[in-house]
Protein backbone atom coordinates (compact mmCIF):
# COMPACT_ATOMS: atom_id res chain seq x y z
CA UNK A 1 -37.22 24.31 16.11
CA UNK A 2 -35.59 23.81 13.02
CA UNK A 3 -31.65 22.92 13.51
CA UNK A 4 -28.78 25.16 11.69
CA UNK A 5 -27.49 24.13 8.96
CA UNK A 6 -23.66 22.81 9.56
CA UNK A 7 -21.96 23.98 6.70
CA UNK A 8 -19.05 22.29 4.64
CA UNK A 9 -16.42 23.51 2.04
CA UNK A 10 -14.18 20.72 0.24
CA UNK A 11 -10.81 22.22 -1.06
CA UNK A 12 -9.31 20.32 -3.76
CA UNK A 13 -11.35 18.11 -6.04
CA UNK A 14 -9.26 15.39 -6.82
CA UNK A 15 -9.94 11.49 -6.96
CA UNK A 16 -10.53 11.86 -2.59
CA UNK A 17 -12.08 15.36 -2.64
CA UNK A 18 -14.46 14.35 -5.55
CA UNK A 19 -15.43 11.33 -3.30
CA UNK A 20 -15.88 13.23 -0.15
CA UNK A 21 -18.09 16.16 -1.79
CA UNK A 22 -20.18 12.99 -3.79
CA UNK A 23 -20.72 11.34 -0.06
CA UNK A 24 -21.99 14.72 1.31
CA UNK A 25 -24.25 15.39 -1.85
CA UNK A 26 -25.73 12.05 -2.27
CA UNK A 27 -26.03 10.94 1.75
CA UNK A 28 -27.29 14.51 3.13
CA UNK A 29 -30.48 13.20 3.91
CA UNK A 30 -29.16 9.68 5.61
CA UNK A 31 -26.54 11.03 7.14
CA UNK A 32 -29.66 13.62 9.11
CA UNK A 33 -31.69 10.31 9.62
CA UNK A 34 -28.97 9.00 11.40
CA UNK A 35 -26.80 12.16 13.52
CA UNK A 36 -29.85 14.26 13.58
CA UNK A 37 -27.30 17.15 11.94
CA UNK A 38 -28.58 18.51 8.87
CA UNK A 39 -24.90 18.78 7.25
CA UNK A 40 -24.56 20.69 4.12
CA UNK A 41 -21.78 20.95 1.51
CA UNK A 42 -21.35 24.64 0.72
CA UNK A 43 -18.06 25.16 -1.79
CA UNK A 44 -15.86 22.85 -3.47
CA UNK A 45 -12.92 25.09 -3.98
CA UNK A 46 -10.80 24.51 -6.72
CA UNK A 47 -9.27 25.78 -10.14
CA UNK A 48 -10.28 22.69 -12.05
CA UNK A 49 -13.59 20.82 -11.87
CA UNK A 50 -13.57 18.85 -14.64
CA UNK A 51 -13.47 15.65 -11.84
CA UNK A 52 -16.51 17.54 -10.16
CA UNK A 53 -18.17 17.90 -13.71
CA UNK A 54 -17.65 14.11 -14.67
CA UNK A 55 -19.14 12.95 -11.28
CA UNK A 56 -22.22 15.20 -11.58
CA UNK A 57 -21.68 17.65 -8.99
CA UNK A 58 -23.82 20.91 -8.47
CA UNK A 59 -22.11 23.68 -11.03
CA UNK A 60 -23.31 26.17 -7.68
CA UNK A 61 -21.14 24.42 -5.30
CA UNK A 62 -18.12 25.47 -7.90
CA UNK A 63 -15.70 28.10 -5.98
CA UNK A 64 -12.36 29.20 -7.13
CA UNK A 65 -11.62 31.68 -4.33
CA UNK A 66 -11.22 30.15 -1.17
CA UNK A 67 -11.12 33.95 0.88
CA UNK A 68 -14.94 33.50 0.23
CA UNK A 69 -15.04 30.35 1.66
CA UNK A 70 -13.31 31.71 4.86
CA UNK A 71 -15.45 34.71 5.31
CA UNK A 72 -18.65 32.66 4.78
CA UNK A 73 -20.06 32.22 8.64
CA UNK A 74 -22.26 29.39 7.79
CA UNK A 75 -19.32 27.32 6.67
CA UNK A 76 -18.61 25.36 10.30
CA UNK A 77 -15.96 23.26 8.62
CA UNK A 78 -13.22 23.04 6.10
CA UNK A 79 -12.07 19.84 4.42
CA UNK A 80 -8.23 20.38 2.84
CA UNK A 81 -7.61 17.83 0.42
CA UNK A 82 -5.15 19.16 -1.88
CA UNK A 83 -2.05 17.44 -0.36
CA UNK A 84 1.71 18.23 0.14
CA UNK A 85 2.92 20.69 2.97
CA UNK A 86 2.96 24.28 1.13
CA UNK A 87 -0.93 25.07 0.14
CA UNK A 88 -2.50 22.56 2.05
CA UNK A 89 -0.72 23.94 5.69
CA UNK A 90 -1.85 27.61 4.29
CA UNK A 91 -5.41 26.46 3.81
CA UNK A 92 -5.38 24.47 7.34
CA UNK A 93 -4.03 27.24 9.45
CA UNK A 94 -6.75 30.19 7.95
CA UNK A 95 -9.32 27.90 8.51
CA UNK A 96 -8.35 27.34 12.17
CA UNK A 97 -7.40 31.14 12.18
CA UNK A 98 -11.41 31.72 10.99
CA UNK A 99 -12.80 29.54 13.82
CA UNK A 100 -14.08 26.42 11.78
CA UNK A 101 -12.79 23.12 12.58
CA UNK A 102 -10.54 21.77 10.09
CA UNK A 103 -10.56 17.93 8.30
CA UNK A 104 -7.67 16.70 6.40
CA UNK A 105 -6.34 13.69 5.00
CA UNK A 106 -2.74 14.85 4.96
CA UNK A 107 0.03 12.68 6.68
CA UNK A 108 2.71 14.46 5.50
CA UNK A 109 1.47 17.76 6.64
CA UNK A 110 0.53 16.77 10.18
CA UNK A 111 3.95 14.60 10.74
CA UNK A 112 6.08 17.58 9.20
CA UNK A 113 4.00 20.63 11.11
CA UNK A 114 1.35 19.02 13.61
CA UNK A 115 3.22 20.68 16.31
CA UNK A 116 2.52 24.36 15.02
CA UNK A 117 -0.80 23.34 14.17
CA UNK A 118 -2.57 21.26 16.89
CA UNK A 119 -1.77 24.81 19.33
CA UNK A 120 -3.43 27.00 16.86
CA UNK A 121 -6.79 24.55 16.78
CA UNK A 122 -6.25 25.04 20.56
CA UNK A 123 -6.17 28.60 20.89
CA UNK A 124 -9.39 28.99 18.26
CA UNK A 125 -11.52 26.49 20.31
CA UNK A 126 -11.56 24.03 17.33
CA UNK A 127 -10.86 20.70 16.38
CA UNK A 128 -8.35 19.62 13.83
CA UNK A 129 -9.30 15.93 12.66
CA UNK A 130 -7.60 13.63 10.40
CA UNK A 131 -9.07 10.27 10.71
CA UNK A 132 -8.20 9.66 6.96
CA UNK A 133 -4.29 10.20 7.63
CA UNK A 134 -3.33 7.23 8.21
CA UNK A 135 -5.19 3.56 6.57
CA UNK A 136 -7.48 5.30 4.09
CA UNK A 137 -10.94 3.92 5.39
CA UNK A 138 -9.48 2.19 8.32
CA UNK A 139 -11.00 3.53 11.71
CA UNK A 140 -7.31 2.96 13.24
CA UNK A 141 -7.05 6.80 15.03
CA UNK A 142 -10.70 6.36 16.72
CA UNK A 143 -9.43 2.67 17.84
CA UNK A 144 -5.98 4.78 19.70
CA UNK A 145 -7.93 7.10 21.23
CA UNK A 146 -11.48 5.92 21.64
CA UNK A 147 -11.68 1.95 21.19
CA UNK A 148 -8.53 1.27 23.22
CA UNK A 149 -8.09 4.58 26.11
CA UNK A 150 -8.45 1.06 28.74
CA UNK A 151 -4.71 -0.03 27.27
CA UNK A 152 -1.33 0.93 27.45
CA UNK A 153 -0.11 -0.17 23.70
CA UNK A 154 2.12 -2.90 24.16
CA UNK A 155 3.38 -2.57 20.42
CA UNK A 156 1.84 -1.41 16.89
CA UNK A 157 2.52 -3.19 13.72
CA UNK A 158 1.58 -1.25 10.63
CA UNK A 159 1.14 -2.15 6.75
CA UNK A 160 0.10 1.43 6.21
CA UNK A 161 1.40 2.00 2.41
CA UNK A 162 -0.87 -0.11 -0.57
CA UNK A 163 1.46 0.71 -3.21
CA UNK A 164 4.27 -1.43 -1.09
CA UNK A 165 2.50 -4.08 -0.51
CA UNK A 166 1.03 -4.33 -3.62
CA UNK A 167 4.64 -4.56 -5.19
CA UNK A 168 5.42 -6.81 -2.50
CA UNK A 169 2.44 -9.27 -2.79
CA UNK A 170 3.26 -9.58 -6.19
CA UNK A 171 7.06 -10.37 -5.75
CA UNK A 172 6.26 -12.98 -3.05
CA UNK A 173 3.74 -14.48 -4.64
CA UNK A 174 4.59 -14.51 -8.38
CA UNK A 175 8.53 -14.35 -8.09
CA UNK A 176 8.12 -11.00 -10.16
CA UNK A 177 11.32 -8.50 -9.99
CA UNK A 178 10.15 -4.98 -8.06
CA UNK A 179 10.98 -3.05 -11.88
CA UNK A 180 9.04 -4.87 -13.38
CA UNK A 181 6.13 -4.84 -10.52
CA UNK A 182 6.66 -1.27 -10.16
CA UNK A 183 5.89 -0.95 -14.11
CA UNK A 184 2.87 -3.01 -13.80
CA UNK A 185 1.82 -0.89 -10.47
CA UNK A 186 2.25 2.66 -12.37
CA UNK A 187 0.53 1.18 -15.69
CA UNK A 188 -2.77 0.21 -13.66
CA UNK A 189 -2.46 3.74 -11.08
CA UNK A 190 -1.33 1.59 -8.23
CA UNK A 191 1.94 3.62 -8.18
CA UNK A 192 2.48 7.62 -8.66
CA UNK A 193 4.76 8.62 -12.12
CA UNK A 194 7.25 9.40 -9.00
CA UNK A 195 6.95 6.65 -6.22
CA UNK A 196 9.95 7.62 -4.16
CA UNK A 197 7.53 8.70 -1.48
CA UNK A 198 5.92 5.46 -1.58
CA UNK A 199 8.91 2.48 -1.98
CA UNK A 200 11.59 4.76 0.27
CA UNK A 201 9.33 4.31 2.87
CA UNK A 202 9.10 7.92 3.70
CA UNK A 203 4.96 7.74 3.49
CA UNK A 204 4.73 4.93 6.03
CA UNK A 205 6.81 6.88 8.52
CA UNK A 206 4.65 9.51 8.45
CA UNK A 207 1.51 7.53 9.25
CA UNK A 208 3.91 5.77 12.10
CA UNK A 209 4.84 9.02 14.07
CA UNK A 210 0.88 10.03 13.64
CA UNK A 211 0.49 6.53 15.41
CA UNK A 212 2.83 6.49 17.53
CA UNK A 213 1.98 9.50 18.87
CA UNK A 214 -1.30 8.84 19.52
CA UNK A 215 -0.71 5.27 21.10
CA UNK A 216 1.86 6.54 23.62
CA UNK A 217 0.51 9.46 23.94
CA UNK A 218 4.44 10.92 23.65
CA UNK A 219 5.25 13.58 20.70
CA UNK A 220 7.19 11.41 18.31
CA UNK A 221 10.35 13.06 16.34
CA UNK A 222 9.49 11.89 12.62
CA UNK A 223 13.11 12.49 11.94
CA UNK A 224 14.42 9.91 15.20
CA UNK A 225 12.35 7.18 12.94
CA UNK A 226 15.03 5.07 11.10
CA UNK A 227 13.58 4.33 7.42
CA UNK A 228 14.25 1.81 4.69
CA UNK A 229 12.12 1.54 1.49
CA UNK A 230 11.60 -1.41 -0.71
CA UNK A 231 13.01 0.23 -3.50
CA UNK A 232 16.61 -2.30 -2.95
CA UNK A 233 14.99 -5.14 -1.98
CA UNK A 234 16.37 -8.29 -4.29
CA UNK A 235 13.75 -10.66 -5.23
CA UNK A 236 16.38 -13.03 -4.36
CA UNK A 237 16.15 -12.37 -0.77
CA UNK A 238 12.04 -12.41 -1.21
CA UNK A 239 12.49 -15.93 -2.62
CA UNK A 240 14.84 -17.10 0.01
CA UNK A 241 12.88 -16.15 2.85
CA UNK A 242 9.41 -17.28 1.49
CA UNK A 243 11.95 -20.99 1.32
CA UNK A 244 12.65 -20.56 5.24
CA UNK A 245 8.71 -19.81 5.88
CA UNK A 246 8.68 -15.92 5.60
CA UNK A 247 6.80 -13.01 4.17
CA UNK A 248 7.97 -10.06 3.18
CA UNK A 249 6.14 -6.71 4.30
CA UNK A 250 7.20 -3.18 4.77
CA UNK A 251 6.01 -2.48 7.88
CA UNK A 252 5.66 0.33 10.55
CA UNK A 253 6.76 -0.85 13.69
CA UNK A 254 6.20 0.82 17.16
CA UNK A 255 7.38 -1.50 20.51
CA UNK A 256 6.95 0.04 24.13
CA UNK A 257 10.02 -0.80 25.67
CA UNK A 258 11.24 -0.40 29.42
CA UNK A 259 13.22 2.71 28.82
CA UNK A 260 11.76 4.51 25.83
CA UNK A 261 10.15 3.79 22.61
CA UNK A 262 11.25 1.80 19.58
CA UNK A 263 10.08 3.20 16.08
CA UNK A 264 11.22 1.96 12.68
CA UNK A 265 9.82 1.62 9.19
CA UNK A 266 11.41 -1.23 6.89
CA UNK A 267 11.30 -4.12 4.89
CA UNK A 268 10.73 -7.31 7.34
CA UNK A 269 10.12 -10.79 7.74
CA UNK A 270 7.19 -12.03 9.16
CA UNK A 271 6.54 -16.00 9.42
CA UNK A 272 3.62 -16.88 6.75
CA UNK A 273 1.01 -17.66 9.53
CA UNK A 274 1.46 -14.13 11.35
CA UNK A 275 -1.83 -12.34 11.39
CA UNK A 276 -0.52 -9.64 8.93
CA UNK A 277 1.40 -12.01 6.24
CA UNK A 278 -1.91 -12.48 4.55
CA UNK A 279 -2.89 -9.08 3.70
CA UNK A 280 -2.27 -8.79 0.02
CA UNK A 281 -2.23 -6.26 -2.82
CA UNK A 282 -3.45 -2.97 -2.26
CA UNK A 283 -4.91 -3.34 1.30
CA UNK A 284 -3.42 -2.21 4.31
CA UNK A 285 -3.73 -3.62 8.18
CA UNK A 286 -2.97 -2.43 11.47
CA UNK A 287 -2.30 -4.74 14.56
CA UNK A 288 -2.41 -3.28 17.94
CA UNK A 289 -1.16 -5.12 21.23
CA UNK A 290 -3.20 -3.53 24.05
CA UNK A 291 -2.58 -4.39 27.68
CA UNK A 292 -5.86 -5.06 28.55
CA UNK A 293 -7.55 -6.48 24.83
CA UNK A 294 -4.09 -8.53 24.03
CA UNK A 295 -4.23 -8.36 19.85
CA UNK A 296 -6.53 -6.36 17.97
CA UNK A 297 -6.20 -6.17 14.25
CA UNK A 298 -7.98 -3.44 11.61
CA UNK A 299 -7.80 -4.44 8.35
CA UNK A 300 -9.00 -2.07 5.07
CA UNK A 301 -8.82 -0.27 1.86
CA UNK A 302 -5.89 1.67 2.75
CA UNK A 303 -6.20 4.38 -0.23
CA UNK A 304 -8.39 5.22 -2.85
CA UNK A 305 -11.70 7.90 -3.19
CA UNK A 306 -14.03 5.96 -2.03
CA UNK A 307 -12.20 4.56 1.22
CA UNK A 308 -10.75 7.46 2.05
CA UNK A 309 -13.87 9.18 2.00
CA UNK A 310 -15.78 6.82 4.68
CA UNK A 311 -12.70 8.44 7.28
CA UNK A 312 -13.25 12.05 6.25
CA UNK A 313 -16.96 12.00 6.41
CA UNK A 314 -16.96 10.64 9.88
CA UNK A 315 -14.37 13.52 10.75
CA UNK A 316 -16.96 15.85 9.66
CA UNK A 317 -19.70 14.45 11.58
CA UNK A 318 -17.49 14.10 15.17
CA UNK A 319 -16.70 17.64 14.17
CA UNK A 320 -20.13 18.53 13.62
CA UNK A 321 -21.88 16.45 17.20
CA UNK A 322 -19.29 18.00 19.20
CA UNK A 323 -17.09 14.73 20.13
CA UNK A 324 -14.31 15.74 17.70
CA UNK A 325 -13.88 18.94 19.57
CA UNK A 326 -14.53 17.29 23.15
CA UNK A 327 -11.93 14.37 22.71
CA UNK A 328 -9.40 16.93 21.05
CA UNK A 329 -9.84 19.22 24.00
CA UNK A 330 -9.69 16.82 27.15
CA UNK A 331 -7.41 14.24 25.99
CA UNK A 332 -4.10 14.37 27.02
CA UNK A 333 -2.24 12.32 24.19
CA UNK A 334 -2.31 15.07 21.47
CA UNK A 335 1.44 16.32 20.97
CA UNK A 336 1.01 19.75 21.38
CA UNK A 337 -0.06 18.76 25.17
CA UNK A 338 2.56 15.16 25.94
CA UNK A 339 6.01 14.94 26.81
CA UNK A 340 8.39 14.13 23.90
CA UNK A 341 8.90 10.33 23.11
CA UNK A 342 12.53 8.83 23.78
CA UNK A 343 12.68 7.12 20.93
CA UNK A 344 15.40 4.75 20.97
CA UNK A 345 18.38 3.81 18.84
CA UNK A 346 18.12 1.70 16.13
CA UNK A 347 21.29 -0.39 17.99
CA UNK A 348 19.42 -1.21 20.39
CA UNK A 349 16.60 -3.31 18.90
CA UNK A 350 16.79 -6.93 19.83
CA UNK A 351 15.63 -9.19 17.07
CA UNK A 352 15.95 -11.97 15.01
CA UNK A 353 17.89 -11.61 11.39
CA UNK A 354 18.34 -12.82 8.10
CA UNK A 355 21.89 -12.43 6.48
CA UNK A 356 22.62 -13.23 3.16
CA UNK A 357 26.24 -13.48 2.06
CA UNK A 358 27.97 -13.86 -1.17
CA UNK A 359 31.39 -15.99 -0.28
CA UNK A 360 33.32 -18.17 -2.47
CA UNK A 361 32.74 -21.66 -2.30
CA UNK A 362 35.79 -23.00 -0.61
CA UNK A 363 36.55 -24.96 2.68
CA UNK A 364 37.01 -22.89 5.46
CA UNK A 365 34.70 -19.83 4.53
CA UNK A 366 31.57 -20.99 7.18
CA UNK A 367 33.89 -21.47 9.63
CA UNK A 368 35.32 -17.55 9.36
CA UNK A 369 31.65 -16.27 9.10
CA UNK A 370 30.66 -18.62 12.43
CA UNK A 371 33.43 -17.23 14.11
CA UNK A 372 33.13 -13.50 13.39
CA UNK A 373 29.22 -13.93 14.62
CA UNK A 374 30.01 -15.90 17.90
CA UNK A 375 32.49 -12.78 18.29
CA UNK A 376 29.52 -10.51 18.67
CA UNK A 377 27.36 -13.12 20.62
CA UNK A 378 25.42 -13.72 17.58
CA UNK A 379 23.59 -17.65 17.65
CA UNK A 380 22.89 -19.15 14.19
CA UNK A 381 19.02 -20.53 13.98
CA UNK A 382 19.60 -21.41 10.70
CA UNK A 383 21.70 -21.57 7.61
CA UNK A 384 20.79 -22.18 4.15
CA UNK A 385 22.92 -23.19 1.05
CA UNK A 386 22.56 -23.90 -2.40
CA UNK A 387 25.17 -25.53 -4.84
CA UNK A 388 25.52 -23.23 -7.66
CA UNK A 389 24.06 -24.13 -11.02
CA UNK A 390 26.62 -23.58 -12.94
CA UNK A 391 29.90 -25.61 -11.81
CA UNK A 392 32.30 -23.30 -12.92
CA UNK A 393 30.76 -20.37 -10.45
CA UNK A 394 32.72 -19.38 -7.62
CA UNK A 395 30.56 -17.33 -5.73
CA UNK A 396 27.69 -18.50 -3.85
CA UNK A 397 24.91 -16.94 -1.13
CA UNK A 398 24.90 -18.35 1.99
CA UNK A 399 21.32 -17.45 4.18
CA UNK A 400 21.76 -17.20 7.72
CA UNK A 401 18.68 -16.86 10.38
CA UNK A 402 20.07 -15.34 13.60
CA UNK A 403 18.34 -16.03 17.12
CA UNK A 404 17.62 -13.01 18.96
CA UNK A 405 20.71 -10.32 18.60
CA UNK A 406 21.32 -6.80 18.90
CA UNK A 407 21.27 -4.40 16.00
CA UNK A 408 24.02 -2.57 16.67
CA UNK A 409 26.34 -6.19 17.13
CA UNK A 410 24.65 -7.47 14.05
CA UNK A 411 25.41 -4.66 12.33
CA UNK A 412 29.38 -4.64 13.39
CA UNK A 413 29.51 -8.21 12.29
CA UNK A 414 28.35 -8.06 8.95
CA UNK A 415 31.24 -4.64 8.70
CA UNK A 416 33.59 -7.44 9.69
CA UNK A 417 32.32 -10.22 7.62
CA UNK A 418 32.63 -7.76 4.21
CA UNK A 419 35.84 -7.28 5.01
CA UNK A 420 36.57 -11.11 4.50
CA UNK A 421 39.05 -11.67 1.33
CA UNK A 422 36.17 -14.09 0.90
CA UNK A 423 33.15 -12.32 0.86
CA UNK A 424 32.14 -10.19 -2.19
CA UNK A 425 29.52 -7.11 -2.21
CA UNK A 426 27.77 -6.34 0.92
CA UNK A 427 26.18 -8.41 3.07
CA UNK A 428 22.32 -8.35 3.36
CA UNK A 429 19.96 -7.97 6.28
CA UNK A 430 16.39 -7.93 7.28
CA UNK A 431 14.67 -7.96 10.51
CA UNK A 432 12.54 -11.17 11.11
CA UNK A 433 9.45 -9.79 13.83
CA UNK A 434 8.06 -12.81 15.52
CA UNK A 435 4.77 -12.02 16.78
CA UNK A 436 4.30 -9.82 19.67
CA UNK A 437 3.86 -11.41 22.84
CA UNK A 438 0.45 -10.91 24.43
CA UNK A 439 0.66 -9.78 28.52
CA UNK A 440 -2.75 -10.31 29.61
């Protein structure tokens, strides 16, 4: 007996929905050989397919109103791929309204309004998938709730934006300013005409409460998450650190801690032999600390059509087998079904820190900043000085490493320190994350 077709619909053909509907078209046949599900693309809905056109697809698979779409019973499955939070949540919640399982790429959307959305997949007795969220092509959500059920995540650190560390590769590596990276990144498509989502760090903090949600199995409060971007990062500090043995990432970072969770997203020192310090350019990596494994690490093209489409296909053939729906119905780590996370205060991170200070160069002015730092229990690692290359300047950076501190003292120190009659500007600081100890 001939199986039923498993209809698809793509909405949006854009550089990732052009991609996905290409995959379906050219691999129908392997993709049978190889799930034994004879998946079909149905629609791509859209009101431009001049992308479509210019890859060759089908002019019959061309559909402008999506209401046909809906009502079309042999479509099993809709793909939203338009982005944003206004059409694309619209699109999501009639197709979970209709009964057809729903794939999306959309981080924004599901950090923003996963909690009114994940219920209604629930009450229609469909799956909501989203593999392509977070990493582009990187199988990072099967790994949280498949690969590594065994563990209790110890900690997750994320490079989950391209466009950052792209901008960042560049500035460690080449001493290049981030305007004039940032330039270079938008000139080649690396970079949107409006990056703000990208360098404030707002993207990767989406992809972190997806994460973290799904490694703690605790609904995560995207707006608990502190954020800082790259976009005021001084090349400066990128220089100095890469001097004291450091690379600069923007990372996600989630750390199980004894009373709660700790979640951030910022600009951070890692030493240059840390597992992540050698992803460059556009590529993004994951590294998980599992109880049981110890360090895992999933490493990728973190963007583009072609990636992304590897993650939405195998959405839409879990949806289609049946294990999308089974593992969205019986796990217990969705947030629509967990407990919310406590997600603790920044303040209470304990780290290590680098602080760099502009102070005159006088007799006297170490001393002060020593002092102010032992007031807050604060041990120097290191310090780092240069004479200034001009003789007649007055002002000088001093680099300090910090051992382990807490935010919140750090933080009251460096208020202190700017106070100093010798101090000018504000102080800098970046977390420095040594590498996560392994408990197995």
């Amino acid at each position: 007996m001939e199986k039923q077709k498993f209809g698809v619909a793509v909405i949006g053909c854009g550089t990732v929905g052009t991609a996905v509907a290409s995959a379906l078209v050219r691999d129908e046949g392997y993709l049978f050989e190889k799930t034994g599900v004879p998946l079909t693309l149905t629609s791509i809905v859209d009101i431009d397919f001049s992308r479509a056109r210019a890859a060759g697809l089908p002019e019959a698979l061309f559909e402008k109103d999506f209401q046909k779409v809906l009502d079309d019973k042999s479509i099993k499955l809709i793909v939203e791929l338009v982005g944003g939070t206004g059409f694309a949540k619209d699109v999501i919640k009639k197709t979970l309204a209709a009964g057809k399982h729903a794939v999306t790429a959309n981080k924004a959307l599901l950090a923003h309004h996963g909690g009114e959305l994940y219920p209604l997949a629930r009450k229609n007795g469909v799956a909501l998938a989203f593999e392509a969220s977070c990493g582009g092509g990187i199988p990072i959500i099967r790994a949280l709730y498949d690969g590594l059920i065994a563990n209790r995540i110890d900690a997750l650190f994320g490079i989950l934006n391209g466009t950052c560390n792209y901008i960042l590769t560049e500035m460690t590596q080449k001493g290049r300013s981030y305007q004039d990276v940032l330039a270079q990144a938008q000139r080649d498509g690396l970079a949107e005409a409006d990056p703000t989502l990208d360098v404030s760090g707002m993207d990767t903090a989406h992809k972190l409460a997806i994460l973290g949600s799904l490694a703690y199995g605790r609904r995560v409060d995207l707006e608990k998450i502190p954020v800082e971007g790259i976009d005021t990062l001084d090349s400066a500090d990128v220089a100095f650190g890469r001097e004291l043995g450091y690379t600069v990432k923007l990372l996600g970072v989630a750390v199980r801690m004894e009373n709660g969770i700790s979640l951030r997203v910022r600009p951070t020192f890692i030493a240059q032999d840390h597992p992540l310090a050698w992803v460059s350019g556009p590529f993004n990596a994951v590294s998980v600390y599992g109880s049981v494994v110890g360090h895992t690490m999933y490493y990728g093209r973190g963007a583009g059509g072609s990636a992304t489409s590897s993650a939405v296909v195998a959405d839409i053939v879990s949806c289609a087998l049946g294990t999308a729906d089974a593992v969205f119905r019986n796990l217990k780590i969705w947030p629509d079904v967990s407990e919310a996370a406590v997600q603790l205060p920044i303040q209470d991170i304990v780290s290590r820190y680098y602080l760099r200070l502009m102070v005159e160069d006088k007799p006297g002015v170490f001393a002060a900043l020593a002092a102010i730092l032992g007031k807050y229990s604060i041990s120097i690692s290191s310090v780092l000085q240069k004479e200034p290359q001009d003789e007649s300047a007055s002002i000088v950076p001093v680099v300090i490493t910090t051992h382990r501190a807490k935010e919140g003292d750090v933080a009251k120190a460096l208020e202190e320190i700017d106070r100093l009659e010798t101090t000018r500007g504000t102080g800098v600081c970046i977390n420095i994350l040594d590498e996560h100890e392994e408990t197995i």
